[in-house]
Protein backbone atom coordinates (compact mmCIF):
# COMPACT_ATOMS: atom_id res chain seq x y z
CA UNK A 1 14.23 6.19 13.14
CA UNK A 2 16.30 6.46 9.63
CA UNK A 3 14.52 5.30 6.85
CA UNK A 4 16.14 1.77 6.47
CA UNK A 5 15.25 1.07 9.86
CA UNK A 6 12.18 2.07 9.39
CA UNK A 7 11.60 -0.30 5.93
CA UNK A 8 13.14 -2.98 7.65
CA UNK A 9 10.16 -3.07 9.72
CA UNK A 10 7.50 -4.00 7.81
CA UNK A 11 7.38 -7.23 5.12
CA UNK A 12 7.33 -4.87 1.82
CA UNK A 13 10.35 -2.53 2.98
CA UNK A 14 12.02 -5.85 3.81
CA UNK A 15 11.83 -7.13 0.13
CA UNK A 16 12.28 -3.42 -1.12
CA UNK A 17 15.75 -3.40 0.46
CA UNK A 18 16.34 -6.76 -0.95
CA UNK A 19 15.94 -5.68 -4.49
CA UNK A 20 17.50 -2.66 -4.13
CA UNK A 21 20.84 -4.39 -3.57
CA UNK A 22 20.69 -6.61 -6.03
CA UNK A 23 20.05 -4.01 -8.15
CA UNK A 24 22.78 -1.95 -7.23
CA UNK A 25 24.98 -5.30 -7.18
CA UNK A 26 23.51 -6.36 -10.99
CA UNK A 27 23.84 -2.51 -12.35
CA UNK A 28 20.43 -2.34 -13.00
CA UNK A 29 16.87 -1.08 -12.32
CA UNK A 30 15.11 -2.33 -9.65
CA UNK A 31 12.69 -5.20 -10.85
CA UNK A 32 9.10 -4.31 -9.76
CA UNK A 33 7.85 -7.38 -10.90
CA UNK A 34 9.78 -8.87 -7.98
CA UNK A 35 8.56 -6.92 -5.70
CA UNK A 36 4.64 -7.49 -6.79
CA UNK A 37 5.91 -11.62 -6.51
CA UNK A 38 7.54 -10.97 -2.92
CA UNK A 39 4.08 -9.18 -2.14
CA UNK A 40 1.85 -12.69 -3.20
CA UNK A 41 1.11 -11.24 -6.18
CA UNK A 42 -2.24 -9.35 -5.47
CA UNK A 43 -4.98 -9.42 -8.57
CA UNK A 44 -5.16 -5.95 -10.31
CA UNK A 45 -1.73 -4.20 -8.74
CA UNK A 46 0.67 -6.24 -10.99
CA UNK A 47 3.32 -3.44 -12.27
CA UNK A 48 2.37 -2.74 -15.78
CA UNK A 49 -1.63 -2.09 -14.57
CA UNK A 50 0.20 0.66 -11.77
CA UNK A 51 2.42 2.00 -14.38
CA UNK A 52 0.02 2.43 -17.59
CA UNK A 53 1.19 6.07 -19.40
CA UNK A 54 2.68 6.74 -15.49
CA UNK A 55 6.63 7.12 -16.28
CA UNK A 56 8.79 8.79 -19.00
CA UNK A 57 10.60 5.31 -20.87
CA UNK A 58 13.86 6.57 -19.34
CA UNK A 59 12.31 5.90 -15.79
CA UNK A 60 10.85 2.22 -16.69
CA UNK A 61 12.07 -0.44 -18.82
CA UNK A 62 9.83 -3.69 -19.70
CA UNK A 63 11.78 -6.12 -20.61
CA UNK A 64 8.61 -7.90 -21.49
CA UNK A 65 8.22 -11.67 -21.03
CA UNK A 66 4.16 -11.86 -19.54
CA UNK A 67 3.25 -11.61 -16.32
CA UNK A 68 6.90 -12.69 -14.95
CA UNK A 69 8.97 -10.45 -17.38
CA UNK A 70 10.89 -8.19 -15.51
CA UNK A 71 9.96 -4.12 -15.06
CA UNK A 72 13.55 -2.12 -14.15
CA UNK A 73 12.71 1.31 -13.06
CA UNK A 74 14.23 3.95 -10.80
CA UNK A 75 14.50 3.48 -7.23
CA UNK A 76 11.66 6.56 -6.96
CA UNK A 77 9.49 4.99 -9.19
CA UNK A 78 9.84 1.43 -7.45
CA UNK A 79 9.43 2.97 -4.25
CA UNK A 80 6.29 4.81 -5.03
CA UNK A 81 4.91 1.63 -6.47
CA UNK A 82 5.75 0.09 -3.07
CA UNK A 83 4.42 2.61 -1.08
CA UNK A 84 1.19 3.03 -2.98
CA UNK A 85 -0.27 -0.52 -4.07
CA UNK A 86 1.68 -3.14 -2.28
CA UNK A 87 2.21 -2.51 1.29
CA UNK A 88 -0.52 -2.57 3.53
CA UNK A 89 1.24 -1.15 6.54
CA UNK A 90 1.41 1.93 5.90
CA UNK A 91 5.22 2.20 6.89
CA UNK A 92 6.49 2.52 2.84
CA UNK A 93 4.35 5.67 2.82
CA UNK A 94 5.79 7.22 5.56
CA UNK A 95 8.83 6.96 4.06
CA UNK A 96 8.14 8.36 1.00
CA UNK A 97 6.45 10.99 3.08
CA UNK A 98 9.40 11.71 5.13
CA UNK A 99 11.71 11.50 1.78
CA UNK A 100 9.76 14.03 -0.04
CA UNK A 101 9.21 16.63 2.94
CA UNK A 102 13.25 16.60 3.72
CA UNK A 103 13.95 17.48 -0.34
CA UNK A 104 11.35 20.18 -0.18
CA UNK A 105 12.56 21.47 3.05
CA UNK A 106 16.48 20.80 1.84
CA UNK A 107 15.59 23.15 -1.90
CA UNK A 108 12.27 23.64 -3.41
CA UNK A 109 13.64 25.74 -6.13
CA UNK A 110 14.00 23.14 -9.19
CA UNK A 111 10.63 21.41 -8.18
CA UNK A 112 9.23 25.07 -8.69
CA UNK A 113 10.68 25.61 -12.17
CA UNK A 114 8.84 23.21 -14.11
CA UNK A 115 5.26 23.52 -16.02
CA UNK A 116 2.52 23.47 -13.86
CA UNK A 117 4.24 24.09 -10.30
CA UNK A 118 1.32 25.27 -8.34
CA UNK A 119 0.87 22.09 -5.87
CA UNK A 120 4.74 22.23 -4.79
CA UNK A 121 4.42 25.83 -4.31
CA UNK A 122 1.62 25.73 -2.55
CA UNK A 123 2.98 23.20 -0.34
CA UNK A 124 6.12 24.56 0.24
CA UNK A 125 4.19 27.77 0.74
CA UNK A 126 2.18 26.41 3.66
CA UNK A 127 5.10 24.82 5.01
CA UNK A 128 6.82 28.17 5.08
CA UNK A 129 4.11 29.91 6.79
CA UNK A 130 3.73 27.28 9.16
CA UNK A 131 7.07 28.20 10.47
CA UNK A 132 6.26 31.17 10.92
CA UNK A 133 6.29 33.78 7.42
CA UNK A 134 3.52 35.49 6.27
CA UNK A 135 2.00 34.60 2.91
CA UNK A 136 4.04 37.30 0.88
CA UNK A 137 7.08 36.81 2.77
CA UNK A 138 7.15 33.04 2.30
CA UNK A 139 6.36 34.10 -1.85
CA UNK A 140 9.17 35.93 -1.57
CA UNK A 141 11.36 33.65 0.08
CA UNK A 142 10.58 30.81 -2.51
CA UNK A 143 11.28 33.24 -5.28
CA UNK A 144 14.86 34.24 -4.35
CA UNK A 145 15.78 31.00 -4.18
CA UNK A 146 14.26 29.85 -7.68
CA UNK A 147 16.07 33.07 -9.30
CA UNK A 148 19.34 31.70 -7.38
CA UNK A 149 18.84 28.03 -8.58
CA UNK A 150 18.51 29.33 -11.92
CA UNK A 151 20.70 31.82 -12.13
CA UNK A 152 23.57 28.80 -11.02
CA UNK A 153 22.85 26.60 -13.81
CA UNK A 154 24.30 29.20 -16.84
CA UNK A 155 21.09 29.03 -18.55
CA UNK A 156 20.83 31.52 -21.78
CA UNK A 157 18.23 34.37 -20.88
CA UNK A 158 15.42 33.20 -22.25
CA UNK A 159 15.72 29.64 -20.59
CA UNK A 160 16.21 31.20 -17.52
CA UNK A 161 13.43 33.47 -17.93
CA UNK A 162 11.08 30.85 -18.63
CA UNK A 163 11.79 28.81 -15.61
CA UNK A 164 11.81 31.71 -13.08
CA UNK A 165 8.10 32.52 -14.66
CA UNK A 166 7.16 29.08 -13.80
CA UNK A 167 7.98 29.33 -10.43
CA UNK A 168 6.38 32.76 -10.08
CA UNK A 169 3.27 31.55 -11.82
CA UNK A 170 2.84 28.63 -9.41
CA UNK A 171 3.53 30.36 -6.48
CA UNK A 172 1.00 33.61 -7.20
CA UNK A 173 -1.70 30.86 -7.91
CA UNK A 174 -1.92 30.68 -4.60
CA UNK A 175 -2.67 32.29 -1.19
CA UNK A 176 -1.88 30.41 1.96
CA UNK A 177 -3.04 32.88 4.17
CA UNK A 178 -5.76 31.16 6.36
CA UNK A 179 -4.87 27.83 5.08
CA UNK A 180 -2.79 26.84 8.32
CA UNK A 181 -3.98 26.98 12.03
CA UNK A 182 -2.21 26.98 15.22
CA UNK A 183 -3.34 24.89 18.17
CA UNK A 184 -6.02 27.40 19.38
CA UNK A 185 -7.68 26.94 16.24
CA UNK A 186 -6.79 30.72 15.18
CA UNK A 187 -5.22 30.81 11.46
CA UNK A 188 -1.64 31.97 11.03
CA UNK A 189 -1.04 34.40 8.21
C-alpha cells in the first residue's frame, strides 16, 4: 500500500493530507495547529507543548496568536507531530516508519556525517547484517559510501575530514555482531 493510501485510511492521515495541500496551494508551512483542531484538540498535545526547544527556527514558525495562532513547519516535522501525539491508530507511525527505513536503505551516508551518529549507524549497521554482512563488512560497507558522499560534495580537506570521522566514530561505537537473530533463534554475525 503507498503511503497516501495508507494515510488516507485513518482520520489523522486524512486531515494530514488535507493540510498538506493547502499548504502546498498557500506556499507555506503546514499549520500544526490545524491539525491538533482537526484532532479535537486533546489537553496537553497542543503544538507548542510537542515542540518546546524540539526544532531549529528554520523548521517551525509561530506566528503566534494563543492557542489558535498558527505553527508552519516542515512537512517532517508536521508529520512526526502527527505520528507521535495525535493519531491513535497507529497508521501515521507506520508511515513514518516506512519513510525513514526506505531513506536509510536508499543512502545512509549524510545521516552518518553529522555529530553524534552512533544510533543511525548502528541501525543501518544491523540492517546490513541482517541481510546478510558480517559486522566488519557491513562497517566497511557504510564507510565507502560516507567517503563517496563526501568526497561528491567538493568539501575543502578539513571539512571533509571532519565528516568522514563522524561517520567512522559512530559506526566503531558499535558492534552488531549478536545483536540480530535468525528464525532458529541462532545470532547472525
Amino acid at each position: 500500500m503507498e503511503y497516501d493510501e495508507l494515510m488516507a485510511s485513518c482520520p489523522m492521515g486524512r486531515a494530514f493530507l488535507r493540510e498538506e495541500a493547502a499548504a502546498r496551494a498557500g506556499g507555506r508551512g503546514l499549520d500544526m495547529t490545524a491539525l491538533w483542531k482537526e484532532s479535537g484538540r486533546p489537553r496537553g498535545r497542543s503544538p507548542r507543548h510537542w515542540l518546546a526547544g524540539r526544532f531549529e527556527r528554520e523548521r517551525v514558525h509561530d506566528e503566534g496568536g494563543g492557542p489558535d495562532g498558527r505553527i508552519l513547519a516542515d512537512p517532517g516535522v508536521a508529520l512526526l507531530y502527527a505520528a507521535l501525539w495525535l493519531d491513535g491508530t497507529g497508521t501515521l507511525g507506520e508511515v513514518l516508519t516506512g519513510i525513514f527505513w526506505g531513506t536509510l536503505r536508499a543512502d545512509p551516508a549524510p545521516m552518518l556525517t553529522k555529530e553524534n551518529a552512533g544510533l543511525m549507524a548502528l541501525t543501518a549497521k544491523l540492517d546490513l547484517v541482517a541481510q546478510g554482512l558480517t559486522d566488519a563488512e557491513a562497517g566497511r560497507h557504510l564507510i565507502e559510501g560516507v567517503k563517496r558522499h563526501v568526497a561528491a560534495q567538493g568539501l575543502d580537506v578539513y571539512a571533509e575530514e571532519t565528516k568522514v570521522m563522524h561517520a567512522q566514530r559512530a559506526v566503531a561505537d558499535f558492534d552488531a555482531t549478536g545483536l540480530v537473530y535468525d528464525r532458529d533463534g541462532n545470532p547472525i554475525s
